[in-house]
C-alpha atoms as a PDB file:
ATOM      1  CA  UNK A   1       0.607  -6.741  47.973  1.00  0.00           C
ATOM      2  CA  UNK A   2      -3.103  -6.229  47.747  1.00  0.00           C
ATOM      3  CA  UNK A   3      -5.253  -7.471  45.284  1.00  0.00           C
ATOM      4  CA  UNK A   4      -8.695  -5.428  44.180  1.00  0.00           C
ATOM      5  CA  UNK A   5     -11.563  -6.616  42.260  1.00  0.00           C
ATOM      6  CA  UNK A   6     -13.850  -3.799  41.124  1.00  0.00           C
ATOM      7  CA  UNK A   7     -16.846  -3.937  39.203  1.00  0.00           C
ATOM      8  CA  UNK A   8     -19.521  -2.334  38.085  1.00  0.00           C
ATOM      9  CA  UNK A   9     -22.899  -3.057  36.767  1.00  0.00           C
ATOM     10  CA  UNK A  10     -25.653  -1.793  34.376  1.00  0.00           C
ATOM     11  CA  UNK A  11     -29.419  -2.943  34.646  1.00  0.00           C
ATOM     12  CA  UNK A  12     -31.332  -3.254  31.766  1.00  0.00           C
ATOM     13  CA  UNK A  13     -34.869  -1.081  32.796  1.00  0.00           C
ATOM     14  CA  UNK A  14     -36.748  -3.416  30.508  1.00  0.00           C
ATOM     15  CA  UNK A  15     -35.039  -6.419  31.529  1.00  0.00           C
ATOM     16  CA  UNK A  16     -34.704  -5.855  35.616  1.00  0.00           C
ATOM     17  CA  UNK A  17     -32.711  -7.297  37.861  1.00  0.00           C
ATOM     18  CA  UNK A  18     -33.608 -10.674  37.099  1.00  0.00           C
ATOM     19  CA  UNK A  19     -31.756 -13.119  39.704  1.00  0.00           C
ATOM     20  CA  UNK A  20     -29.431 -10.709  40.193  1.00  0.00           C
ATOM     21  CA  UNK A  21     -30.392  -9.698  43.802  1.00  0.00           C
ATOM     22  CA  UNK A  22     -30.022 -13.785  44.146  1.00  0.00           C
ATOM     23  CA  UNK A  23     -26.807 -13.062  43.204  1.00  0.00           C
ATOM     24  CA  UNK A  24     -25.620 -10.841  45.957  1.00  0.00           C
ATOM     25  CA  UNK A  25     -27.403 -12.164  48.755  1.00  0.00           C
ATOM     26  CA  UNK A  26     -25.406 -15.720  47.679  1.00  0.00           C
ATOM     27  CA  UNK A  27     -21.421 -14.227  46.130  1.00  0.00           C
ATOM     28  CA  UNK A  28     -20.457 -12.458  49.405  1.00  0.00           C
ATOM     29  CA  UNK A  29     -19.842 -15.483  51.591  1.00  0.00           C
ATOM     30  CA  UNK A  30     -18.251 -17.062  49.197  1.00  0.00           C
ATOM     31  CA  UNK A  31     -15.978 -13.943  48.337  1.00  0.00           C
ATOM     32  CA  UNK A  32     -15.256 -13.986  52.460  1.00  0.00           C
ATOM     33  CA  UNK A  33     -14.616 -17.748  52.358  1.00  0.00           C
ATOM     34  CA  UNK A  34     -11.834 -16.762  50.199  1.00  0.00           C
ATOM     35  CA  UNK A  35     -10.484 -13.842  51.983  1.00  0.00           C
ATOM     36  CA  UNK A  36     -12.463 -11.346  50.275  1.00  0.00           C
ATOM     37  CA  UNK A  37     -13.079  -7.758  52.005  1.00  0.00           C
ATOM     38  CA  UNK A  38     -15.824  -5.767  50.707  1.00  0.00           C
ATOM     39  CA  UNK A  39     -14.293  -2.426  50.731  1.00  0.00           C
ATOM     40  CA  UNK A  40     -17.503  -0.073  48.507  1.00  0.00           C
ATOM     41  CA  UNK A  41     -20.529  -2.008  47.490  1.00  0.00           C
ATOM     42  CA  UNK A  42     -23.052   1.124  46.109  1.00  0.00           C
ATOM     43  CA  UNK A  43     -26.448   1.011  44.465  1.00  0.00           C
ATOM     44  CA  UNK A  44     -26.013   5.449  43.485  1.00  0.00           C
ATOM     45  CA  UNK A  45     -22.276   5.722  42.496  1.00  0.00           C
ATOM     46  CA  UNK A  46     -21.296   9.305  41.358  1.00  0.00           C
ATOM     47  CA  UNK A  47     -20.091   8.847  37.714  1.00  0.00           C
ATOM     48  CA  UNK A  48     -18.061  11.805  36.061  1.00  0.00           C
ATOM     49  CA  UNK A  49     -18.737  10.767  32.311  1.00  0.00           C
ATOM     50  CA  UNK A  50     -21.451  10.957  30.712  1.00  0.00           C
ATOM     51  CA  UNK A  51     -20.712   7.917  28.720  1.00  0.00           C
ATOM     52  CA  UNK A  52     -20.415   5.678  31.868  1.00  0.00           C
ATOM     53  CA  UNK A  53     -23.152   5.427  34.233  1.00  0.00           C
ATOM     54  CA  UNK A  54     -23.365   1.979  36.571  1.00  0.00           C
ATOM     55  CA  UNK A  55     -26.255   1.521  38.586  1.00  0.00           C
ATOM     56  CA  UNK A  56     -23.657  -0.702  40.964  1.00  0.00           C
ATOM     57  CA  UNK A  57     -19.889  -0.332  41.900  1.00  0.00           C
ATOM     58  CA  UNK A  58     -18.268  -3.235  44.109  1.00  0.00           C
ATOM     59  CA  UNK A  59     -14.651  -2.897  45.033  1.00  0.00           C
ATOM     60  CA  UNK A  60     -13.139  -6.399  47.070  1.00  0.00           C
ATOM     61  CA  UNK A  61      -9.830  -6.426  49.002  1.00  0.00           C
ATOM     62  CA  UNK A  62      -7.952  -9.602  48.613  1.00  0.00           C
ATOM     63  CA  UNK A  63      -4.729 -10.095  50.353  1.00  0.00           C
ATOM     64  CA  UNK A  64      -2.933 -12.603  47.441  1.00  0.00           C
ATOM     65  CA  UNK A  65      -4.097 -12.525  43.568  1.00  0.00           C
ATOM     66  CA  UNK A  66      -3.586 -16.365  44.397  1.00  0.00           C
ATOM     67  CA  UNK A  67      -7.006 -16.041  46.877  1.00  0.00           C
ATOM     68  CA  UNK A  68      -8.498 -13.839  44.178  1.00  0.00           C
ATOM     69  CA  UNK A  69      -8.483 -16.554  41.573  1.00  0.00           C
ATOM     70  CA  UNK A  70      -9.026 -18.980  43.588  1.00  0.00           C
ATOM     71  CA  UNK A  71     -12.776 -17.316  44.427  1.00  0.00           C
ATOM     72  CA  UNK A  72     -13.929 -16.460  41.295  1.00  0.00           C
ATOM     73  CA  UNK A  73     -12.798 -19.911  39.733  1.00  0.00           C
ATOM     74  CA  UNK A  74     -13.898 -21.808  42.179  1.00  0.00           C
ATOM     75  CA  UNK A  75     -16.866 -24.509  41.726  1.00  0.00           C
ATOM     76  CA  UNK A  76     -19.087 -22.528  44.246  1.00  0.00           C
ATOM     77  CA  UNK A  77     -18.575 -19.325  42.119  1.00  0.00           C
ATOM     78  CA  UNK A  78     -19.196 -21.000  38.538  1.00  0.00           C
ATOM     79  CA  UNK A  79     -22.748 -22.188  40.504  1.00  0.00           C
ATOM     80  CA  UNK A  80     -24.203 -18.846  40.829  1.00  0.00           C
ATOM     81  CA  UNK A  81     -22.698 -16.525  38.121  1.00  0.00           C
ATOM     82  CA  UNK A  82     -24.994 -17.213  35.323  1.00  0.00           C
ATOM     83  CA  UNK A  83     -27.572 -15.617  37.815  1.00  0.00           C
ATOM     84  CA  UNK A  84     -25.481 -12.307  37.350  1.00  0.00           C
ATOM     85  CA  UNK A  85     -24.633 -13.065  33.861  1.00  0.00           C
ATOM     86  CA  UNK A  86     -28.027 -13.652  32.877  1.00  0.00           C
ATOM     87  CA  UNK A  87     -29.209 -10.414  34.294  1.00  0.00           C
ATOM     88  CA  UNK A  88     -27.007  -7.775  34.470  1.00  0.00           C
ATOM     89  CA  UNK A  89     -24.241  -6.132  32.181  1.00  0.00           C
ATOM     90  CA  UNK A  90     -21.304  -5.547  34.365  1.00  0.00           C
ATOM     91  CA  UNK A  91     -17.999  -4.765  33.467  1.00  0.00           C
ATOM     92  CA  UNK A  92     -14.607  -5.950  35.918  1.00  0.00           C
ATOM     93  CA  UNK A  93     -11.057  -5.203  36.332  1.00  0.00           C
ATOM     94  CA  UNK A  94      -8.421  -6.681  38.852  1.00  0.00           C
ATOM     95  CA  UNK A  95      -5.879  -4.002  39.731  1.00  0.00           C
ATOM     96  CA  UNK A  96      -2.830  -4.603  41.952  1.00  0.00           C
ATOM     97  CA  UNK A  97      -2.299  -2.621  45.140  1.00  0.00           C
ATOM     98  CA  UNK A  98       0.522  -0.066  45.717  1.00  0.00           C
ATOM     99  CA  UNK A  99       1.231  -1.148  49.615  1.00  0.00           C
END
């Protein structure tokens, strides 16, 4: 059963990106060391609320939640995020696959 990591992100226009685009250029080969596909990865999603409007959506295939944990806990990860964290708001969820 598939595992999918989905995110999305809101930039603070007085703030900026920050290290964020650090971020990106340095989280996807990790995420593909640990089996991570990039299915969507969008800088103009469509949003249909008003209330919700990212400036980024990510979605990431991963085969096992086992290989999914294992990414975003691993020592590699925990060396970059705070350039994300520091930067950006964004907001995650893990959902399980149907097939």
């Amino acid at each position: 059963m598939a595992w999918y990591f989905i995110v999305d992100t809101y930039i603070d226009e007085q703030r900026g990106r920050g290290e964020y685009d650090d971020y990106i250029r340095e989280v996807k080969p990790i995420v593909e060391h640990y089996g991570g596909v990039y299915l969507a990865r969008m800088d103009t999603p469509c949003s249909l609320s008003e209330k919700r409007q990212p400036q980024r959506v990510i979605i990431v295939r991963f085969d096992t939640r086992e290989q999914l944990d294992q990414c975003f806990s691993s020592s590699e990860y925990k060396a970059i995020m705070s350039k994300r964290t520091g930067s950006v708001d964004s907001r995650a969820v893990i959902v399980e696959g149907l097939v």
